[in-house]
PDB file of N, CA and C in Angstrom:
ATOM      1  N   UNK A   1     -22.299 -42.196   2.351  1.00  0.00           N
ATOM      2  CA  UNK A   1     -21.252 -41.240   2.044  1.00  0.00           C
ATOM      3  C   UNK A   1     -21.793 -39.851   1.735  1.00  0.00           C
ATOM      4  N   UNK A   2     -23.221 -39.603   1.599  1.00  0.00           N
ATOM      5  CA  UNK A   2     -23.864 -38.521   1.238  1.00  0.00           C
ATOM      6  C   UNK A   2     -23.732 -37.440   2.152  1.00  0.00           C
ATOM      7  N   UNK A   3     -24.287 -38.300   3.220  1.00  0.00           N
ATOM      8  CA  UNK A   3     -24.618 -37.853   4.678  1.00  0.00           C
ATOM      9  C   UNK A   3     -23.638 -36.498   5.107  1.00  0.00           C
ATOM     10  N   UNK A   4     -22.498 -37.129   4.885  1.00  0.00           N
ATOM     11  CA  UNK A   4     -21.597 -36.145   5.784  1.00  0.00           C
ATOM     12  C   UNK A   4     -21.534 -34.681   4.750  1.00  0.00           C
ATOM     13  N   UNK A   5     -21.802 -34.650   3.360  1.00  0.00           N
ATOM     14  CA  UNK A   5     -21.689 -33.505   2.356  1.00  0.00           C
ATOM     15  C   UNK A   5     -23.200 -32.753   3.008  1.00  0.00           C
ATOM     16  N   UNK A   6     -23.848 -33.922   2.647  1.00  0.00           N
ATOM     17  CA  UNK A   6     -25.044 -32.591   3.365  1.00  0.00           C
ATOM     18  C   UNK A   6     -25.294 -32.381   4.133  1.00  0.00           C
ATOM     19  N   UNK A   7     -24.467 -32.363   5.814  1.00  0.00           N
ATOM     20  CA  UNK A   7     -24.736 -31.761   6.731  1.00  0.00           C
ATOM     21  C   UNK A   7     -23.147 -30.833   6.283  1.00  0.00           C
ATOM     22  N   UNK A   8     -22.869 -30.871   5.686  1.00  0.00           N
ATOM     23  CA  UNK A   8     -21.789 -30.161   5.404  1.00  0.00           C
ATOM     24  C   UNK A   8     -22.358 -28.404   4.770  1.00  0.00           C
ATOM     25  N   UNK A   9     -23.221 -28.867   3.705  1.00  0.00           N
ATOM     26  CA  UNK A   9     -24.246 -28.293   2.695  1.00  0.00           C
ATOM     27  C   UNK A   9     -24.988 -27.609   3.555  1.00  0.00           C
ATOM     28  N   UNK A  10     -25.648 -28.113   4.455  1.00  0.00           N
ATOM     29  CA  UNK A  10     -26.740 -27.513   5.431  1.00  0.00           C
ATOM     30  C   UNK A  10     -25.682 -26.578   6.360  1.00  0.00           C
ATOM     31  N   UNK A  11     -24.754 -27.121   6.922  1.00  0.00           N
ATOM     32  CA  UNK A  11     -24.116 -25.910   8.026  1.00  0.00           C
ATOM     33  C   UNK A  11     -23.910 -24.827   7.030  1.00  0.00           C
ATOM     34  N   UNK A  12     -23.173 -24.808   6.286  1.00  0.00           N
ATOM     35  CA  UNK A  12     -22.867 -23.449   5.374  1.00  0.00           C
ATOM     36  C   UNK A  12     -24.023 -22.745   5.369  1.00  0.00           C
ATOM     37  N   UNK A  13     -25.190 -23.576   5.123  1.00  0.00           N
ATOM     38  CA  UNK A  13     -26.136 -22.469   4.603  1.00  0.00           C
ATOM     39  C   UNK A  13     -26.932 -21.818   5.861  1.00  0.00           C
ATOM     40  N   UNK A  14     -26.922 -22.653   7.152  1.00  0.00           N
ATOM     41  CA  UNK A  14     -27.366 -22.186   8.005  1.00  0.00           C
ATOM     42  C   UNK A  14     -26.499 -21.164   8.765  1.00  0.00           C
ATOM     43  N   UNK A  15     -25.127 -21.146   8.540  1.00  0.00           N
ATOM     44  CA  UNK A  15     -24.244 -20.180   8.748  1.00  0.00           C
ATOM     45  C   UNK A  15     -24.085 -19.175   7.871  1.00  0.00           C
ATOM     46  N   UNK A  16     -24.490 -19.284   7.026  1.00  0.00           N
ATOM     47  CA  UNK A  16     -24.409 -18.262   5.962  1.00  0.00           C
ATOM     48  C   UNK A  16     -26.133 -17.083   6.252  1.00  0.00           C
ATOM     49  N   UNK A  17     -27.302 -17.886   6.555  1.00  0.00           N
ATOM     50  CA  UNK A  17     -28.505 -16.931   7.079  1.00  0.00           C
ATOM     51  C   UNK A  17     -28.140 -16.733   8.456  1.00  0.00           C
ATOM     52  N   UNK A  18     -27.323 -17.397   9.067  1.00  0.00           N
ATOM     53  CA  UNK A  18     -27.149 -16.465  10.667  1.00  0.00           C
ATOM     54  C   UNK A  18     -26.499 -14.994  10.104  1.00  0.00           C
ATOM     55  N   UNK A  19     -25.348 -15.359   9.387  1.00  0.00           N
ATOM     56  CA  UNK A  19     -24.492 -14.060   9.242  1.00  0.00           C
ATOM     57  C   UNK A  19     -25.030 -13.255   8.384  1.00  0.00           C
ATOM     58  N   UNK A  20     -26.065 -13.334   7.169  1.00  0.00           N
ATOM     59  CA  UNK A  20     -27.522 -12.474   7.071  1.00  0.00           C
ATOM     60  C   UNK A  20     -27.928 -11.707   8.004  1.00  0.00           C
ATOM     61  N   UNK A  21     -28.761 -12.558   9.051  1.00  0.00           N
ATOM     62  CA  UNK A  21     -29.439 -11.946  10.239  1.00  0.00           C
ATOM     63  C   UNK A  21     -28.470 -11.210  10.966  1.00  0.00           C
ATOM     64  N   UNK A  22     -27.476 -11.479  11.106  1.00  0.00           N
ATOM     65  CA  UNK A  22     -26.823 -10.322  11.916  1.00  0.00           C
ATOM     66  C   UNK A  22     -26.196  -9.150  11.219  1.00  0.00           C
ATOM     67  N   UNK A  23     -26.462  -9.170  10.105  1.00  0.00           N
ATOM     68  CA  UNK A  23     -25.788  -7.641   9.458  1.00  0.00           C
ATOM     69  C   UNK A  23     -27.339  -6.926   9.171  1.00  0.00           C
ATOM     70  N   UNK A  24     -28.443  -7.971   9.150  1.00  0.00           N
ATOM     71  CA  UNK A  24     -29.775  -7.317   8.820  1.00  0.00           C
ATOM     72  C   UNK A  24     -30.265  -6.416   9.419  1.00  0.00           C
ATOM     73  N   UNK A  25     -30.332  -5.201   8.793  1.00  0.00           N
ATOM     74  CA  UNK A  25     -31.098  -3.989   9.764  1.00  0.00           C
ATOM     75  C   UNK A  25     -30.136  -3.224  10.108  1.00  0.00           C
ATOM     76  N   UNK A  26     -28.835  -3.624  10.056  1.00  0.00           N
ATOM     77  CA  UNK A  26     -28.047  -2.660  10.842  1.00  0.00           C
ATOM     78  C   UNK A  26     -27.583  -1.551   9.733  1.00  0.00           C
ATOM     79  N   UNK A  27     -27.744  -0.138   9.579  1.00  0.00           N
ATOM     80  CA  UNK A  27     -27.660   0.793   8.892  1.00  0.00           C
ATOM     81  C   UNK A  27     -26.188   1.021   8.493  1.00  0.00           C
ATOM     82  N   UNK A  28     -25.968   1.531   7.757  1.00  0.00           N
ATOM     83  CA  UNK A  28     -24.508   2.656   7.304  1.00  0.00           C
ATOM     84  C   UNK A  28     -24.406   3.455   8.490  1.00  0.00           C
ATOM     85  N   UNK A  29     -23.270   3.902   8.904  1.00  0.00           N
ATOM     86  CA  UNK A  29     -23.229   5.210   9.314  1.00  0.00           C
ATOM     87  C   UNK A  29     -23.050   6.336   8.455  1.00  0.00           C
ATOM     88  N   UNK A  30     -23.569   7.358   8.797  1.00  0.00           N
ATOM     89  CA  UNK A  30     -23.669   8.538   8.000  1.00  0.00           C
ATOM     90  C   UNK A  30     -22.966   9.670   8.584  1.00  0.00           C
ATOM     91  N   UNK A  31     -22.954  10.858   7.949  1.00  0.00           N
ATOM     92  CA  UNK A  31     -22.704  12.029   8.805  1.00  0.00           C
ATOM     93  C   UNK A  31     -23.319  12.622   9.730  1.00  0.00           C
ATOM     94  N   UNK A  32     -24.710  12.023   9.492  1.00  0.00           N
ATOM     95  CA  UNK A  32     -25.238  12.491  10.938  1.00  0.00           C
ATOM     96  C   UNK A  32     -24.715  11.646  12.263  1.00  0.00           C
ATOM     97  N   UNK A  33     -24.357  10.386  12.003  1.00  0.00           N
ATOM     98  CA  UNK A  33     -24.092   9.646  13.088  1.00  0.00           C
ATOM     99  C   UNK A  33     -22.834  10.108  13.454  1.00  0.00           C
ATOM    100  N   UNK A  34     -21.871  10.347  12.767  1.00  0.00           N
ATOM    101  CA  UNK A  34     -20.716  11.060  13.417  1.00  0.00           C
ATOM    102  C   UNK A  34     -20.883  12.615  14.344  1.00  0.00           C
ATOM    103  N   UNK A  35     -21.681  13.240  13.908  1.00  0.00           N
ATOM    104  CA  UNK A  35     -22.005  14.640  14.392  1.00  0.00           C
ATOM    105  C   UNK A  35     -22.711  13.959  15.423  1.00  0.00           C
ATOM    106  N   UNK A  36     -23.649  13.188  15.943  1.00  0.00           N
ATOM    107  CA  UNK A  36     -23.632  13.105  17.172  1.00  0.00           C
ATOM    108  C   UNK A  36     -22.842  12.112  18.047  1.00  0.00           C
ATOM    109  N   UNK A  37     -22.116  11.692  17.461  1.00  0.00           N
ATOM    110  CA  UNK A  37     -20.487  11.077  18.113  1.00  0.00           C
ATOM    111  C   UNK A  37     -19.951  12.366  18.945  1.00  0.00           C
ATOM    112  N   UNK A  38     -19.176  13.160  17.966  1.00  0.00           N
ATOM    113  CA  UNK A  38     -18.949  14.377  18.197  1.00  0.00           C
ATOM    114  C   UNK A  38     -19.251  15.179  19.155  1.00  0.00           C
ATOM    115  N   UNK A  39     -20.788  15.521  18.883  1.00  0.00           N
ATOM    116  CA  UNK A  39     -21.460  16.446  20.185  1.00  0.00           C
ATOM    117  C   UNK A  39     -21.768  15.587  21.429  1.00  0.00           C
ATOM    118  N   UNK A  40     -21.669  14.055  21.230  1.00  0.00           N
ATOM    119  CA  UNK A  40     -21.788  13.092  23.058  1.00  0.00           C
ATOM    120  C   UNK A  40     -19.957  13.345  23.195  1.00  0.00           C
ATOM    121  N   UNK A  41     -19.390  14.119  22.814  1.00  0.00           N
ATOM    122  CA  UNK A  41     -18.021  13.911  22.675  1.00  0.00           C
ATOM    123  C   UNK A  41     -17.160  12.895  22.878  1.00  0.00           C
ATOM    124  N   UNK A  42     -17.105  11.690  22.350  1.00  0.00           N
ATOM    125  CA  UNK A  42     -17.006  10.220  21.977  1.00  0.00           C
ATOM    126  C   UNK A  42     -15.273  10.421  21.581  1.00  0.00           C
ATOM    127  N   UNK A  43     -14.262   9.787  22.488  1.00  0.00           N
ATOM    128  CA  UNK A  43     -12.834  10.125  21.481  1.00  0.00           C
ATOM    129  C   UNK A  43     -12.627   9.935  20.151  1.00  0.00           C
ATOM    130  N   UNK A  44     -12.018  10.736  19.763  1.00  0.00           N
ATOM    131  CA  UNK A  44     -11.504  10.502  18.279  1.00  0.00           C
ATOM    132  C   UNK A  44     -11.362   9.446  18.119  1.00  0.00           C
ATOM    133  N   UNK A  45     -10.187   8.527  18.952  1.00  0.00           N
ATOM    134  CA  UNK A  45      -9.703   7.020  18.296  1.00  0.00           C
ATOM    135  C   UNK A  45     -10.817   6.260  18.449  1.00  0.00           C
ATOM    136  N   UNK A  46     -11.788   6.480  19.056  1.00  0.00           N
ATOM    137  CA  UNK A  46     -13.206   5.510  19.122  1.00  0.00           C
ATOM    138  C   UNK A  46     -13.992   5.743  17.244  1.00  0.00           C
ATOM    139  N   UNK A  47     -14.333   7.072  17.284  1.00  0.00           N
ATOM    140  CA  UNK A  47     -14.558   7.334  16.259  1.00  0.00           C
ATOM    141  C   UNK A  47     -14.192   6.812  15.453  1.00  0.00           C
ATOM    142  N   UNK A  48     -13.241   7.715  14.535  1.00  0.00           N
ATOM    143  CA  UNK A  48     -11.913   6.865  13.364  1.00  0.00           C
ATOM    144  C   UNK A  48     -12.398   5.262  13.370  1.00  0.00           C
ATOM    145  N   UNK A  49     -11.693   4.585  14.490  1.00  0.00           N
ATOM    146  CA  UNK A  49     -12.012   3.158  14.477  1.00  0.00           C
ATOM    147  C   UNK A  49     -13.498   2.627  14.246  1.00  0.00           C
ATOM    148  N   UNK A  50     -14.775   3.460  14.078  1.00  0.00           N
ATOM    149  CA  UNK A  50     -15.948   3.365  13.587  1.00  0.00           C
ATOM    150  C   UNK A  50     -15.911   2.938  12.041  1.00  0.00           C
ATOM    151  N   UNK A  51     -15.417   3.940  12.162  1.00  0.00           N
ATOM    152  CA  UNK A  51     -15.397   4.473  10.597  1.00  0.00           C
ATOM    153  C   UNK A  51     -14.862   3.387  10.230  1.00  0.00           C
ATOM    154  N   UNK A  52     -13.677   3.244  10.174  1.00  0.00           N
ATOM    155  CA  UNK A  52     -12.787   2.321   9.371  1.00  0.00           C
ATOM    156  C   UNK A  52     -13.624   0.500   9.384  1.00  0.00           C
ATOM    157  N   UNK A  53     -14.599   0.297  10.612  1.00  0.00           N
ATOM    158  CA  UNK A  53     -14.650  -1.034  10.593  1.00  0.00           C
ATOM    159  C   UNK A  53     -16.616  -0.620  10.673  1.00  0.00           C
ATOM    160  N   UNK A  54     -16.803  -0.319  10.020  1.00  0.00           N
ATOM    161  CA  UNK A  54     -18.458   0.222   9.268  1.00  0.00           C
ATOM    162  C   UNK A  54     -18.201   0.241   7.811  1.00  0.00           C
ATOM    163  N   UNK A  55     -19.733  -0.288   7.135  1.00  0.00           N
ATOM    164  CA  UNK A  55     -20.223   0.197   6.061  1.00  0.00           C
ATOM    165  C   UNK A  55     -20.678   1.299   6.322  1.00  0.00           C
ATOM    166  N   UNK A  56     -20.508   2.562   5.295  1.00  0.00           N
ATOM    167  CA  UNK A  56     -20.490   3.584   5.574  1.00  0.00           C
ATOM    168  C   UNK A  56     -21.720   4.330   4.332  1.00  0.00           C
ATOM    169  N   UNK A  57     -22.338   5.619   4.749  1.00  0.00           N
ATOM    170  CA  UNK A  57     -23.295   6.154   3.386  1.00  0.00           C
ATOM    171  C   UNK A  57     -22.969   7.331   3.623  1.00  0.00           C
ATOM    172  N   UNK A  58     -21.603   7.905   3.995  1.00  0.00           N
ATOM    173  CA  UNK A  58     -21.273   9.580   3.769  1.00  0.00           C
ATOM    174  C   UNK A  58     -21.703  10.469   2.856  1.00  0.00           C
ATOM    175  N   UNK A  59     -21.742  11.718   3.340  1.00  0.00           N
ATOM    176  CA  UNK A  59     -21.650  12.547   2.027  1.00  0.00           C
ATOM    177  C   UNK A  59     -20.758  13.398   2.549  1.00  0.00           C
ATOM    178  N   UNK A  60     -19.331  13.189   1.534  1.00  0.00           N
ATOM    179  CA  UNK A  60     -18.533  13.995   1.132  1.00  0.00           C
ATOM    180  C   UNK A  60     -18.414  14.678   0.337  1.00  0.00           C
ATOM    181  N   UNK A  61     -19.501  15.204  -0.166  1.00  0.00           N
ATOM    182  CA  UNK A  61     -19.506  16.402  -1.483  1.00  0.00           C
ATOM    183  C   UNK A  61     -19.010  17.951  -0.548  1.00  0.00           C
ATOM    184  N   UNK A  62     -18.743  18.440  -1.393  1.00  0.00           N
ATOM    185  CA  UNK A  62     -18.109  19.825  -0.466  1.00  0.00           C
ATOM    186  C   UNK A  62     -19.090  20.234   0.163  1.00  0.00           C
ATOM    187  N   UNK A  63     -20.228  20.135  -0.005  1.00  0.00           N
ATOM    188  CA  UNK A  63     -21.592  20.870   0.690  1.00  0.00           C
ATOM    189  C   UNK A  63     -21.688  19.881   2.435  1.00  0.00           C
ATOM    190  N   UNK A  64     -21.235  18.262   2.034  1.00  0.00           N
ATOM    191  CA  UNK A  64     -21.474  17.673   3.033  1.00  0.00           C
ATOM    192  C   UNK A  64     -19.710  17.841   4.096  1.00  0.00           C
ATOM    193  N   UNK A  65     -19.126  18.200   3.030  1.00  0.00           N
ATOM    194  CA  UNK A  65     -17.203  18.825   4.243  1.00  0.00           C
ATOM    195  C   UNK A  65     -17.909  19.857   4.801  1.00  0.00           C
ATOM    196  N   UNK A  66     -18.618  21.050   4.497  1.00  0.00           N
ATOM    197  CA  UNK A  66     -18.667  21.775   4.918  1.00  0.00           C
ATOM    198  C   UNK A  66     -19.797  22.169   6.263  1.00  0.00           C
ATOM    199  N   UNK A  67     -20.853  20.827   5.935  1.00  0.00           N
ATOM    200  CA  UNK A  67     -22.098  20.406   7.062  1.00  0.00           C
ATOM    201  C   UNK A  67     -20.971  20.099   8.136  1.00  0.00           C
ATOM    202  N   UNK A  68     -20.073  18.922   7.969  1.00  0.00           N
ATOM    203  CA  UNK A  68     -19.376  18.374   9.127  1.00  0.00           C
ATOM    204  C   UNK A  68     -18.455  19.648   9.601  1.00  0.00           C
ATOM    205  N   UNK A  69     -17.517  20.289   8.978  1.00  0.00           N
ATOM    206  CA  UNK A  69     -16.379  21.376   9.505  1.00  0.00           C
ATOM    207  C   UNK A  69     -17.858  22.395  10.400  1.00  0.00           C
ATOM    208  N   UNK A  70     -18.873  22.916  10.091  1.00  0.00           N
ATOM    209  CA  UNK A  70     -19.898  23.996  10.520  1.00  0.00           C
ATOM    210  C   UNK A  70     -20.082  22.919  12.055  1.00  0.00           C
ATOM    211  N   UNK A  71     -20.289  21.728  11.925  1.00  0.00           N
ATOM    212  CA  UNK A  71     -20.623  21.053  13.132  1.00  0.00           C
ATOM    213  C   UNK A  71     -19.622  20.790  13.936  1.00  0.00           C
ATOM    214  N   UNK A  72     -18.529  20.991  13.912  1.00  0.00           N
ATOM    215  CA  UNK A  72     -17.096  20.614  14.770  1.00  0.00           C
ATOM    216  C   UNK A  72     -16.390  19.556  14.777  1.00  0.00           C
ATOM    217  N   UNK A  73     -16.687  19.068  13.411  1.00  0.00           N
ATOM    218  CA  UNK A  73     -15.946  17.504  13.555  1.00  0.00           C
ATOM    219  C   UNK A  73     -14.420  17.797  12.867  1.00  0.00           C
ATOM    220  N   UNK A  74     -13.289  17.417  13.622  1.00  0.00           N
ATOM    221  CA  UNK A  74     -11.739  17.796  13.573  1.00  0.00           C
ATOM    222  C   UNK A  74     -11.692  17.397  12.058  1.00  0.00           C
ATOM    223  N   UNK A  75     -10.294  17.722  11.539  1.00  0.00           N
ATOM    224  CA  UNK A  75     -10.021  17.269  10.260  1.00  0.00           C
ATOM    225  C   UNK A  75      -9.596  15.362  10.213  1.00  0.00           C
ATOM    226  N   UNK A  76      -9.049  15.463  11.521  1.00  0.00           N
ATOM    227  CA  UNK A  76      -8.413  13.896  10.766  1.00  0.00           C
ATOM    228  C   UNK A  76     -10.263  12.771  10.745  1.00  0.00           C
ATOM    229  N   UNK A  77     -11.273  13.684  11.905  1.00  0.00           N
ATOM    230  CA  UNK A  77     -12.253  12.617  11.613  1.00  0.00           C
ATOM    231  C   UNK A  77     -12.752  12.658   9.481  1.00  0.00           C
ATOM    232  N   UNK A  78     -12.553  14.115   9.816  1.00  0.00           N
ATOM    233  CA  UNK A  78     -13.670  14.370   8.481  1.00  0.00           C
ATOM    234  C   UNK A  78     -12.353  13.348   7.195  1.00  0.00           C
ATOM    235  N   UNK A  79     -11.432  13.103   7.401  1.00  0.00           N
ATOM    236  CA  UNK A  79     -10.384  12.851   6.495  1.00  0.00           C
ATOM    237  C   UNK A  79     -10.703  11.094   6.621  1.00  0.00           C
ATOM    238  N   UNK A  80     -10.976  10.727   7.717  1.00  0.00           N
ATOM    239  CA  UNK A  80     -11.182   9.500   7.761  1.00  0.00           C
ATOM    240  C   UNK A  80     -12.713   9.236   6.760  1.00  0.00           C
ATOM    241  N   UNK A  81     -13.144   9.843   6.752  1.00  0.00           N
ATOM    242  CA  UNK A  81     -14.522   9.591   6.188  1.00  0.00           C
ATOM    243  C   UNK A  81     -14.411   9.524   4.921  1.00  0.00           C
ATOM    244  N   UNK A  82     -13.674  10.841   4.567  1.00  0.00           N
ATOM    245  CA  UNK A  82     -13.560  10.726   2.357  1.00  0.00           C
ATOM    246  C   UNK A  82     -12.822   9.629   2.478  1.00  0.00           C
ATOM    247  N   UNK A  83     -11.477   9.140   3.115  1.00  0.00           N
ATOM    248  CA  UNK A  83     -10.816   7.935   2.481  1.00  0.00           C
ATOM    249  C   UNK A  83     -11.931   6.520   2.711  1.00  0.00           C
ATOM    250  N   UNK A  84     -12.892   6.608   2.991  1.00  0.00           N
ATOM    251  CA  UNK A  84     -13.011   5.520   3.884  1.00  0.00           C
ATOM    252  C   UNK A  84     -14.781   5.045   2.623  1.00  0.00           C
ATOM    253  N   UNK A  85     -15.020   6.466   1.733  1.00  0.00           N
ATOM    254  CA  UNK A  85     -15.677   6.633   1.045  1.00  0.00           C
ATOM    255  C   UNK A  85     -15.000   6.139  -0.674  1.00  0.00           C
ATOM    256  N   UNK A  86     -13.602   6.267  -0.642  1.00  0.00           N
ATOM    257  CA  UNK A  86     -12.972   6.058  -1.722  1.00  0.00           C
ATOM    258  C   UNK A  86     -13.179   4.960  -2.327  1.00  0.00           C
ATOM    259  N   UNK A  87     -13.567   4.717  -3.444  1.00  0.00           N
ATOM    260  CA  UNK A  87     -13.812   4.056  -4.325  1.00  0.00           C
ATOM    261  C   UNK A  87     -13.169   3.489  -5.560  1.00  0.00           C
ATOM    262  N   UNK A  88     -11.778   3.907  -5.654  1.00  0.00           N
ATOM    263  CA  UNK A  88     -10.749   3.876  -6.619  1.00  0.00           C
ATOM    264  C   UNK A  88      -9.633   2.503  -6.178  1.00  0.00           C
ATOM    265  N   UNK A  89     -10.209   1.700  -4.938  1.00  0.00           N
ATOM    266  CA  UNK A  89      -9.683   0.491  -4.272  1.00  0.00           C
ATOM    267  C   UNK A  89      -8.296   1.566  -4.222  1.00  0.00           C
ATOM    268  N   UNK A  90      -7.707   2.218  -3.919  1.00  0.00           N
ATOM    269  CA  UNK A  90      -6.481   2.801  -3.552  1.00  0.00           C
ATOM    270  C   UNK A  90      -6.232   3.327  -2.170  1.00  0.00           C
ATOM    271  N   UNK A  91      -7.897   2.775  -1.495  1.00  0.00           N
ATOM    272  CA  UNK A  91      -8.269   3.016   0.021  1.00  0.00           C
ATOM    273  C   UNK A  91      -7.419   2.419   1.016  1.00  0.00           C
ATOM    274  N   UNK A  92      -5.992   3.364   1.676  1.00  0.00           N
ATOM    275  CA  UNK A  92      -5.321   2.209   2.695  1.00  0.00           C
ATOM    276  C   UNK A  92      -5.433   3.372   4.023  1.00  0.00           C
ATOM    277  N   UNK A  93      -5.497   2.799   5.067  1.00  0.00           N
ATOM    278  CA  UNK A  93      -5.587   2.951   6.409  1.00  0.00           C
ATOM    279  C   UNK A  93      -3.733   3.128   6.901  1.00  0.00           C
ATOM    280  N   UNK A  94      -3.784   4.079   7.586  1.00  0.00           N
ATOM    281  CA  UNK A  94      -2.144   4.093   7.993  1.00  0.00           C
ATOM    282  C   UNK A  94      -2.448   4.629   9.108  1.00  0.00           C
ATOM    283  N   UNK A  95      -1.662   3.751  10.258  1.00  0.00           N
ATOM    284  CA  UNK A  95      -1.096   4.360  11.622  1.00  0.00           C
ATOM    285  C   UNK A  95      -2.528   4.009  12.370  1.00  0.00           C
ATOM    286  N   UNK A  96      -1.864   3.931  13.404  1.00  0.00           N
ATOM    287  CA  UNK A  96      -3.613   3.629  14.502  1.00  0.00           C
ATOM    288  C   UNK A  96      -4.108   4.909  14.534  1.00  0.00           C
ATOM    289  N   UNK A  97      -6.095   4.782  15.211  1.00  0.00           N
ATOM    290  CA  UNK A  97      -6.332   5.928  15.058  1.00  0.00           C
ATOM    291  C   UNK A  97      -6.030   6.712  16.491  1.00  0.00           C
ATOM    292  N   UNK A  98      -5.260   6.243  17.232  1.00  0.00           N
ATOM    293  CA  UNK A  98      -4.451   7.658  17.950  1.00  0.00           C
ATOM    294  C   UNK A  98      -3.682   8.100  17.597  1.00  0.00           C
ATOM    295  N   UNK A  99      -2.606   7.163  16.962  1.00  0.00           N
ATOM    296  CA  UNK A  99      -2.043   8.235  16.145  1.00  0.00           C
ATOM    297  C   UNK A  99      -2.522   9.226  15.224  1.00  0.00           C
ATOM    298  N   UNK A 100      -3.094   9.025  14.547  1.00  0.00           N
ATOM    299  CA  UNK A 100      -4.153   9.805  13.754  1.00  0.00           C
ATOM    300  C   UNK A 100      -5.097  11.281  14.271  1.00  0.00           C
ATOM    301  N   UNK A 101      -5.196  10.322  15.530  1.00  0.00           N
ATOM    302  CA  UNK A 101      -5.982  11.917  16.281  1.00  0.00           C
ATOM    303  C   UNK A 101      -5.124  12.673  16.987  1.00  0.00           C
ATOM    304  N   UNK A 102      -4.221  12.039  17.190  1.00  0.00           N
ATOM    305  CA  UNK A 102      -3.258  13.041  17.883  1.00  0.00           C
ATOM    306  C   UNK A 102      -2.629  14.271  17.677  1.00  0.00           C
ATOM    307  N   UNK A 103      -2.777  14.240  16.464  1.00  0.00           N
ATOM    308  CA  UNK A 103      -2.348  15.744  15.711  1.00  0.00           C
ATOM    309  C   UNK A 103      -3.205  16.305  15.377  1.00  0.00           C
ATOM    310  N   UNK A 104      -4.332  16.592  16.176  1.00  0.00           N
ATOM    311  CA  UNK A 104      -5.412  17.404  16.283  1.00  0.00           C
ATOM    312  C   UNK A 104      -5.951  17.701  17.675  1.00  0.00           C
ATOM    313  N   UNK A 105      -5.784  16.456  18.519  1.00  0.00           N
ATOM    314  CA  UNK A 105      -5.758  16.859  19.739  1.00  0.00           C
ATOM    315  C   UNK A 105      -7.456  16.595  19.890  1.00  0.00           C
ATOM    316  N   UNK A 106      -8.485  17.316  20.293  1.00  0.00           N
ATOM    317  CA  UNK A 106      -9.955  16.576  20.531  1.00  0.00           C
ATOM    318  C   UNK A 106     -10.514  16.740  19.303  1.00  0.00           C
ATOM    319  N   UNK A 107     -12.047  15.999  19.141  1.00  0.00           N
ATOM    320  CA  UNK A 107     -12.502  15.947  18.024  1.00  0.00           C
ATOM    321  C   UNK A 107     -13.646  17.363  17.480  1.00  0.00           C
ATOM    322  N   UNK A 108     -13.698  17.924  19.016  1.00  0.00           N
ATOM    323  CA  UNK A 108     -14.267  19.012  18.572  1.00  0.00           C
ATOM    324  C   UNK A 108     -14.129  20.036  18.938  1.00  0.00           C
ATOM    325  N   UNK A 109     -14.644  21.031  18.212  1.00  0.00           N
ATOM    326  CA  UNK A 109     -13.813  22.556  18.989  1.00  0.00           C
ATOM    327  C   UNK A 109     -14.779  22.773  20.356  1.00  0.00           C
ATOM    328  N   UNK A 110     -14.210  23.631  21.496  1.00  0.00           N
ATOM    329  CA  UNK A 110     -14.935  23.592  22.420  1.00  0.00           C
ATOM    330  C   UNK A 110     -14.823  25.377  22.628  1.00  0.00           C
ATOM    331  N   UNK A 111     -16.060  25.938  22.851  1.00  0.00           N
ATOM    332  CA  UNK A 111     -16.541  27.875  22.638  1.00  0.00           C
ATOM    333  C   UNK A 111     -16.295  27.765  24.009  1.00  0.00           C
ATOM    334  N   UNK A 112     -15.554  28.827  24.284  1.00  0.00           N
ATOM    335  CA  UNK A 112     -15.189  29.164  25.359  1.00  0.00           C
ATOM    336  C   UNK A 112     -15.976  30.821  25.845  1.00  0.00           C
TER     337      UNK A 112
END
């Protein structure tokens, strides 16, 4: 009657170091990784949807709004990033992210 608990015991745990190994190594995204989202000009709703389904290591201090706005990243990306940084669990996601980008139109400005 043992038998079946500890292969029970053993799958968990061997499922539990697979799903280890596969988050292992893989970084935060940061603001630099969005700025070169941005400049490969990557759509917004690709973006956004990064964001939202990443562990994330932003810096949203005004010094780091103001690195991303100097680099061309639209408002709804840079908006996705502070909420997505929020820490007050009051963090909710609304509307897909085309909707979301849509009222900005591309993610970066383009010099004409």
């Amino acid at each position: 009657m043992k038998t079946p608990r500890r292969c029970v015991l053993l799958g968990l745990a061997v499922l539990g170091g697979l799903n280890a190994l596969a988050t292992e190594g893989v970084a935060p995204i940061t603001n630099d990784d969005i700025v070169k989202l941005v400049d490969a000009d990557v759509a917004c709703t690709i973006i956004v949807t990064k964001i939202r389904s990443s562990e994330n290591a932003f810096d949203t201090s005004a010094d780091g709004l103001i690195g991303l706005t100097n680099a061309g990243v639209k408002e709804p990306v840079v908006l996705e990033m502070v909420m997505a940084t929020d820490t007050s669990g009051r963090k909710t996601f609304t509307g897909s992210p085309k909707g979301v980008c849509a009222s900005e139109g591309d993610v970066k400005a383009v010099d004409d």
